[in-house]
C-alpha atoms as a PDB file:
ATOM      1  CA  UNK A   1     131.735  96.785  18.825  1.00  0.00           C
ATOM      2  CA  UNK A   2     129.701  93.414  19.276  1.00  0.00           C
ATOM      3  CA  UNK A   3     129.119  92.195  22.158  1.00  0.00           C
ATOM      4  CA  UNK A   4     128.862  88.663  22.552  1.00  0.00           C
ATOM      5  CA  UNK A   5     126.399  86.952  24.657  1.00  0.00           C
ATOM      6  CA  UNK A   6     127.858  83.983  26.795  1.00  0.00           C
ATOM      7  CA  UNK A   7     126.695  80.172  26.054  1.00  0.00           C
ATOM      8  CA  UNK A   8     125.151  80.232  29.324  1.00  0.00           C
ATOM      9  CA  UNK A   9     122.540  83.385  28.841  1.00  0.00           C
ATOM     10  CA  UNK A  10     121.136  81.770  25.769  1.00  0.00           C
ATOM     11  CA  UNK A  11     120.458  78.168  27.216  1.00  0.00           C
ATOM     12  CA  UNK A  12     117.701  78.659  30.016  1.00  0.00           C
ATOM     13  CA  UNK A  13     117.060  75.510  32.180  1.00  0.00           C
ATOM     14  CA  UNK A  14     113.566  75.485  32.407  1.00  0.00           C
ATOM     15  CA  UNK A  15     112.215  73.404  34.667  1.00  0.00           C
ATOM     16  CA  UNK A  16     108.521  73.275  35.917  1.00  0.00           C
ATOM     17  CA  UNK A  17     107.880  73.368  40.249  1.00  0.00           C
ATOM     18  CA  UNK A  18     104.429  71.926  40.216  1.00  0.00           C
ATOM     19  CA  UNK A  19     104.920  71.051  43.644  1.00  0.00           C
ATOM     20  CA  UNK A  20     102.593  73.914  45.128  1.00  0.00           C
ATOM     21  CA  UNK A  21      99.742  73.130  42.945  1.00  0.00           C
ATOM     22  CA  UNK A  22      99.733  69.036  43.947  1.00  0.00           C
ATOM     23  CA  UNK A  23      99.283  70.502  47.335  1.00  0.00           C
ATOM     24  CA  UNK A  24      96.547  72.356  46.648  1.00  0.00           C
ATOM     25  CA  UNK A  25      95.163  69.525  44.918  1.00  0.00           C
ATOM     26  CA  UNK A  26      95.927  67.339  47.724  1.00  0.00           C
ATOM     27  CA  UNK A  27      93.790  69.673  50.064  1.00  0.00           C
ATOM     28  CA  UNK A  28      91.253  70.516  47.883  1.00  0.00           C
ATOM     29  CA  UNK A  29      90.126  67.013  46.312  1.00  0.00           C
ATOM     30  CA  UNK A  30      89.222  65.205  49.888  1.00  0.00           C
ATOM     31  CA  UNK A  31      87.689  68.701  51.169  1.00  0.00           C
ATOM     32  CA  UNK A  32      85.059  68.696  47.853  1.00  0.00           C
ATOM     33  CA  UNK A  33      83.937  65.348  48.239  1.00  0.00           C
ATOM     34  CA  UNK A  34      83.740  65.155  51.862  1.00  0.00           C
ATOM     35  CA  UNK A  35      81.181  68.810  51.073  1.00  0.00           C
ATOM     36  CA  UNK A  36      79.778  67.267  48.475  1.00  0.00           C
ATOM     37  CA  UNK A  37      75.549  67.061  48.930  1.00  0.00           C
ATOM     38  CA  UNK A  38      74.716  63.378  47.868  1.00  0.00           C
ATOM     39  CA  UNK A  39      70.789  63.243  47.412  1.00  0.00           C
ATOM     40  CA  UNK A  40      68.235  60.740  46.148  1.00  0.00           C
ATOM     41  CA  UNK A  41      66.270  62.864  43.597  1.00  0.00           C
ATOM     42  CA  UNK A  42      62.774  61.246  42.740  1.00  0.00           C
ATOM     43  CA  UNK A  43      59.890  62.744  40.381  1.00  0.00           C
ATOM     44  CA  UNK A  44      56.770  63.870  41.575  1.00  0.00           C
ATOM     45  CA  UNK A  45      53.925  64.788  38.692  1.00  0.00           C
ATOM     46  CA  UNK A  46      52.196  68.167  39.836  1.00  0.00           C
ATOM     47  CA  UNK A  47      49.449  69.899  38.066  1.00  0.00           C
ATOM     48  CA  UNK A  48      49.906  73.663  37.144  1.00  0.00           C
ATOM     49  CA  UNK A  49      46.664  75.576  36.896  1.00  0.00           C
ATOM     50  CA  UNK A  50      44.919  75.786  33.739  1.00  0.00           C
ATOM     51  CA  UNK A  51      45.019  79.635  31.723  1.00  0.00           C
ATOM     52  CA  UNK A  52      41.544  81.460  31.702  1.00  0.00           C
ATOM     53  CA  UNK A  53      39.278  80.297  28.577  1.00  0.00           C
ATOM     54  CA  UNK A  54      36.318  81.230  27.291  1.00  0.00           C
ATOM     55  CA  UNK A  55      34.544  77.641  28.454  1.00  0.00           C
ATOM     56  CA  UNK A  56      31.281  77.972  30.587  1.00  0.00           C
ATOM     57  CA  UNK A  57      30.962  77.221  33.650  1.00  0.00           C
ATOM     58  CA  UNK A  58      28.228  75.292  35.494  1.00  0.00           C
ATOM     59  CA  UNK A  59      25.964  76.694  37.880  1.00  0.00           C
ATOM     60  CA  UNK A  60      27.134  74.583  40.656  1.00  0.00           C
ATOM     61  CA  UNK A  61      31.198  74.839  40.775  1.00  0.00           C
ATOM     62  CA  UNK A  62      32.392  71.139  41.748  1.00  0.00           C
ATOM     63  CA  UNK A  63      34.249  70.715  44.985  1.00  0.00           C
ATOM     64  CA  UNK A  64      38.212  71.855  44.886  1.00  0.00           C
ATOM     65  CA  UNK A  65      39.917  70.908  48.109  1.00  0.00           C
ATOM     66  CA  UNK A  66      42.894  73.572  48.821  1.00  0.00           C
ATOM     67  CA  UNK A  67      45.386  73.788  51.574  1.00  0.00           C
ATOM     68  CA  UNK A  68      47.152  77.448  52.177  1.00  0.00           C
ATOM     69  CA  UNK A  69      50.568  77.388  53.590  1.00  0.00           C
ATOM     70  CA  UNK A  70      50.840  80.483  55.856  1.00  0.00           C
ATOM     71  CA  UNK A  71      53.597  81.747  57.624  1.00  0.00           C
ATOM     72  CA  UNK A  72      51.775  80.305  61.568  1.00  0.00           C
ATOM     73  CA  UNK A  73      49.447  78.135  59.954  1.00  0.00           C
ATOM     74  CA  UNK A  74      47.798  75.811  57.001  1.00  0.00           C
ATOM     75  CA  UNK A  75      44.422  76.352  56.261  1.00  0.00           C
ATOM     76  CA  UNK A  76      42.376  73.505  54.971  1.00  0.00           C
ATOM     77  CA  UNK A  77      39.947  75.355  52.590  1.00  0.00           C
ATOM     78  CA  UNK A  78      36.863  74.206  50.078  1.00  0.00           C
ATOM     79  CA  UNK A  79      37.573  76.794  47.320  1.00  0.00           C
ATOM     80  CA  UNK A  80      33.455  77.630  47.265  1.00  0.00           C
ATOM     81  CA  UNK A  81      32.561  77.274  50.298  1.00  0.00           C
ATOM     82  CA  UNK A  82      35.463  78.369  52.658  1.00  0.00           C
ATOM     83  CA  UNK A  83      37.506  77.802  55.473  1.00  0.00           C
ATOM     84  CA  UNK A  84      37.021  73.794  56.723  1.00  0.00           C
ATOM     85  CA  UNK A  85      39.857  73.759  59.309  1.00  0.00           C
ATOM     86  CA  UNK A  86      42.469  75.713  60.240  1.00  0.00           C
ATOM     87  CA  UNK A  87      46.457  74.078  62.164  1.00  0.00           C
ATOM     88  CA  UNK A  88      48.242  76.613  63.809  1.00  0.00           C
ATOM     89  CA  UNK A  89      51.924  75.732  64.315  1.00  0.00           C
ATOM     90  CA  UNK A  90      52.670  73.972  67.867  1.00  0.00           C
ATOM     91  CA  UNK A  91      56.115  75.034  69.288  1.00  0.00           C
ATOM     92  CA  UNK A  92      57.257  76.833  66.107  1.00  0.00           C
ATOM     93  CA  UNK A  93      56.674  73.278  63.972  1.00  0.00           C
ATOM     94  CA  UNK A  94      53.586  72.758  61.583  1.00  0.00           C
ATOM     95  CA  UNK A  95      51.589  70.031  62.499  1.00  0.00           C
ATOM     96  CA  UNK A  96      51.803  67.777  59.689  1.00  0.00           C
ATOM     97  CA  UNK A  97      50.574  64.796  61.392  1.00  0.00           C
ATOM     98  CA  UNK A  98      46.836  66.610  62.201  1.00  0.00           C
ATOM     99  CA  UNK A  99      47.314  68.135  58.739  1.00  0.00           C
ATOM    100  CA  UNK A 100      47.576  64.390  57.455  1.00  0.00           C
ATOM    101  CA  UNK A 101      44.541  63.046  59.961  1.00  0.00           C
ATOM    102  CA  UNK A 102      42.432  66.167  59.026  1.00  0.00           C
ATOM    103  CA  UNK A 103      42.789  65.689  55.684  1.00  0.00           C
ATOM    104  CA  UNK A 104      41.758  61.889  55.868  1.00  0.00           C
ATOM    105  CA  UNK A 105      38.168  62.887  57.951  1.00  0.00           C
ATOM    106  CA  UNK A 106      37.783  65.092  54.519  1.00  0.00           C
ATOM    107  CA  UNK A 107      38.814  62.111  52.184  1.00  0.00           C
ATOM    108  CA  UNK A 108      36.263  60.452  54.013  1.00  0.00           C
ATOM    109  CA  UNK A 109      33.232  62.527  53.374  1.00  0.00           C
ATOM    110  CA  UNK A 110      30.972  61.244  50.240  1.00  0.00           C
ATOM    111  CA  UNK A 111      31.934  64.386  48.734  1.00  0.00           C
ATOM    112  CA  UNK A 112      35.323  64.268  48.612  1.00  0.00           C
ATOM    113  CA  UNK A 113      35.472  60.056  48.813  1.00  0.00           C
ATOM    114  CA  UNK A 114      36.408  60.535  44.501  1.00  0.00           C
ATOM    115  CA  UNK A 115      38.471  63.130  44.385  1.00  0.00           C
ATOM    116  CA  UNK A 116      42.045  62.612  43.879  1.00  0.00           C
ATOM    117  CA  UNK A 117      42.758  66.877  43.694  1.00  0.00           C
ATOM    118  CA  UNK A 118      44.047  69.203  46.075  1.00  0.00           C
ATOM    119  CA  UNK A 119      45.708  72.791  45.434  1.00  0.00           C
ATOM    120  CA  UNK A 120      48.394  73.700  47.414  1.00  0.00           C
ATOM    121  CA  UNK A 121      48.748  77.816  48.066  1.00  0.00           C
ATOM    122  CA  UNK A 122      51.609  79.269  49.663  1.00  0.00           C
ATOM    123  CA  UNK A 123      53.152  82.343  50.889  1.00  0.00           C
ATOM    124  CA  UNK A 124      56.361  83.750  49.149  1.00  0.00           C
ATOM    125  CA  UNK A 125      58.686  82.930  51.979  1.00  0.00           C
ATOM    126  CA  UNK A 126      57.385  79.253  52.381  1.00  0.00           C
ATOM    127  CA  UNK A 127      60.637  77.286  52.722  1.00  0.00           C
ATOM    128  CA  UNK A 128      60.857  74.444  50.188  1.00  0.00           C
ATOM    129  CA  UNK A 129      61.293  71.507  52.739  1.00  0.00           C
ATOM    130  CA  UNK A 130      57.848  72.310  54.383  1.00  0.00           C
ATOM    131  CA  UNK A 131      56.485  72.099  51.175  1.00  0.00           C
ATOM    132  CA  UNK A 132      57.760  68.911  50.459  1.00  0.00           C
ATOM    133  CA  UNK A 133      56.640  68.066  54.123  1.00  0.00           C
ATOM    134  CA  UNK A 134      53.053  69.321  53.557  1.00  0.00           C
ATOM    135  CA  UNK A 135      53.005  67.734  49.666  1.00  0.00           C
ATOM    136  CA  UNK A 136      53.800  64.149  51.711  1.00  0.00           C
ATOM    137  CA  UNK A 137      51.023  65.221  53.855  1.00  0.00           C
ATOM    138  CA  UNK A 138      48.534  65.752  51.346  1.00  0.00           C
ATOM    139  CA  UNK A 139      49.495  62.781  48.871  1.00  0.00           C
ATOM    140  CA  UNK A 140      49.917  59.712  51.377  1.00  0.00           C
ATOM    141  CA  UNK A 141      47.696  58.353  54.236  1.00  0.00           C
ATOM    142  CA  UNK A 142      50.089  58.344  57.581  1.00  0.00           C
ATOM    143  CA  UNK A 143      49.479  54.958  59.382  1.00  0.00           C
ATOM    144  CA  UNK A 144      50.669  54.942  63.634  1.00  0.00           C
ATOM    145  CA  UNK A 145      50.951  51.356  63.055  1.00  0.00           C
ATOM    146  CA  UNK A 146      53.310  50.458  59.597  1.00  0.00           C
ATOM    147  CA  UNK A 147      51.922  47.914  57.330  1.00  0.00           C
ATOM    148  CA  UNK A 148      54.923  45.533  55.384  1.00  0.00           C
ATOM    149  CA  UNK A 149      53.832  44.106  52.135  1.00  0.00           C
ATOM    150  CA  UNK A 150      55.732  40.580  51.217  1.00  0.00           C
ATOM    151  CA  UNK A 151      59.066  42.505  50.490  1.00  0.00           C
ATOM    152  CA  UNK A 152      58.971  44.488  53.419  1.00  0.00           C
ATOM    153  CA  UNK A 153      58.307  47.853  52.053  1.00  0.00           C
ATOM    154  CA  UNK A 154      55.408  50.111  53.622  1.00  0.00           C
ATOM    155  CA  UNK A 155      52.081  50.108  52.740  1.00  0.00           C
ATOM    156  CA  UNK A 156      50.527  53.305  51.906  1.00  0.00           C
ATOM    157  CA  UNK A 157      47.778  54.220  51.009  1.00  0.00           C
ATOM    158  CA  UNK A 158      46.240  57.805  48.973  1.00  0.00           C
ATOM    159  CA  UNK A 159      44.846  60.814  49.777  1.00  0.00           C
ATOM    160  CA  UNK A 160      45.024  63.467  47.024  1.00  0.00           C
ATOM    161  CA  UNK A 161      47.858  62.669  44.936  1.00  0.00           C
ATOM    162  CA  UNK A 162      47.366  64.924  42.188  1.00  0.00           C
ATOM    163  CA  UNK A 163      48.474  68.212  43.440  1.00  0.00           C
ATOM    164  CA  UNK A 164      48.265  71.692  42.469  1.00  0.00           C
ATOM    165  CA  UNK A 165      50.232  74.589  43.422  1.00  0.00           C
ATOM    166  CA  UNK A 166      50.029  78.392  43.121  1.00  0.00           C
ATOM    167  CA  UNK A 167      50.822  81.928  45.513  1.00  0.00           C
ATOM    168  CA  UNK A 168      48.496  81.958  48.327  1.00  0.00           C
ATOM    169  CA  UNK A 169      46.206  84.909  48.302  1.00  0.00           C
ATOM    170  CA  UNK A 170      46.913  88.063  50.679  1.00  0.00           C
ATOM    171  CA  UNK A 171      45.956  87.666  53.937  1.00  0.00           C
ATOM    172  CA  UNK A 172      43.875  90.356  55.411  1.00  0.00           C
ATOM    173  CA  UNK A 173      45.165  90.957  58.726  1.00  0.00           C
ATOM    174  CA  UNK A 174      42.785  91.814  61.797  1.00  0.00           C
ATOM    175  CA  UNK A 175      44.216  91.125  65.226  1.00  0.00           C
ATOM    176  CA  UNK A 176      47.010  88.682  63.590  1.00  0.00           C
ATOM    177  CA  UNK A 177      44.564  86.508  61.990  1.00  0.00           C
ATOM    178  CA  UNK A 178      43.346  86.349  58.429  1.00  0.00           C
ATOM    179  CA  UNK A 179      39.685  87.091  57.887  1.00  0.00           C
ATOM    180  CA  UNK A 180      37.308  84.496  56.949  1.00  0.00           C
ATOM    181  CA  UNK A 181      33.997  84.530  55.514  1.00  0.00           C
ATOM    182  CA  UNK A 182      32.920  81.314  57.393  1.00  0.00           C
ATOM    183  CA  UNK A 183      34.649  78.823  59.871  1.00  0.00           C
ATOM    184  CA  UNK A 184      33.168  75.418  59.744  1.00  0.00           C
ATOM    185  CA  UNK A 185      34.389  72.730  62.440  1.00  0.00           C
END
């Protein structure tokens, strides 16, 4: 014996509830763009470090300005010659602004008045904002007083804006301090 299956069985009202996905999507739209990071991005050229080659060098290595980006400090190096200055942090904050007036007493010197290079060498943990901080630093002279040119945009002038970057070398620690050949003030 055959059953037979009622008219109603075989004719399914199918009907879609979107209802608790539009809420979702009512929530969830407003809360990604209010989260949403909008940033200028801008370009800035850097120099990577050449490979090793088999070209001679001169007797007398030319000047190479370098800044190291430790952990309490920067130190403000001549790669041949050593240690120039050294800014310890004040209140947990690196001194940019004495890195930037430092930097333009070094500019000023006849050996450095030509040279547009500096390398920048930091620690692992460097965070990238004080990078960015200390790259401003190195590139761009800091005026206390702002200059407007006929638009109204600041003036500003150049330190070393072609910049090099690489890992800072180990520090050698003695008493909390890295070692140093020689300290010239």
């Amino acid at each position: 014996m055959r059953r037979r299956k009622s008219k109603k069985s075989r004719e399914m009202n199918a009907e879609l509830n979107i209802t608790a996905f539009m809420n979702l999507m009512v929530v969830l739209v407003p809360f990604l763009l209010i989260t949403a990071v909008f940033s200028q991005v801008s370009i800035l050229k850097i120099n990577l470090p050449a490979g090793a080659s088999d070209v001679k060098t001169p007797e007398k290595p030319p000047k190479a300005l370098e800044v190291v980006i430790r952990q309490n400090y920067f130190d403000v190096q001549e790669r041949n010659t050593g240690l120039l200055k050294r800014i310890k942090k004040i209140d947990n904050q690196y001194d940019f602004t004495l890195l930037n007036t430092f930097l333009q007493q070094v500019k000023s010197h006849p050996e450095f008045s030509i040279d547009t290079g500096v390398t920048l060498l930091m620690e692992m943990d460097t965070e990238y904002d004080v990078l960015v901080q200390t790259m401003d630093a190195v590139r761009l002279i800091v005026l206390e007083e702002r200059e407007l040119d006929e638009q109204g945009n600041v003036i500003q002038g150049e330190l070393f804006p072609n910049i090099s970057m690489g890992d800072a070398p180990v520090a050698l620690v003695t008493t909390g301090e890295t070692k140093s050949s020689e300290v010239r003030k």
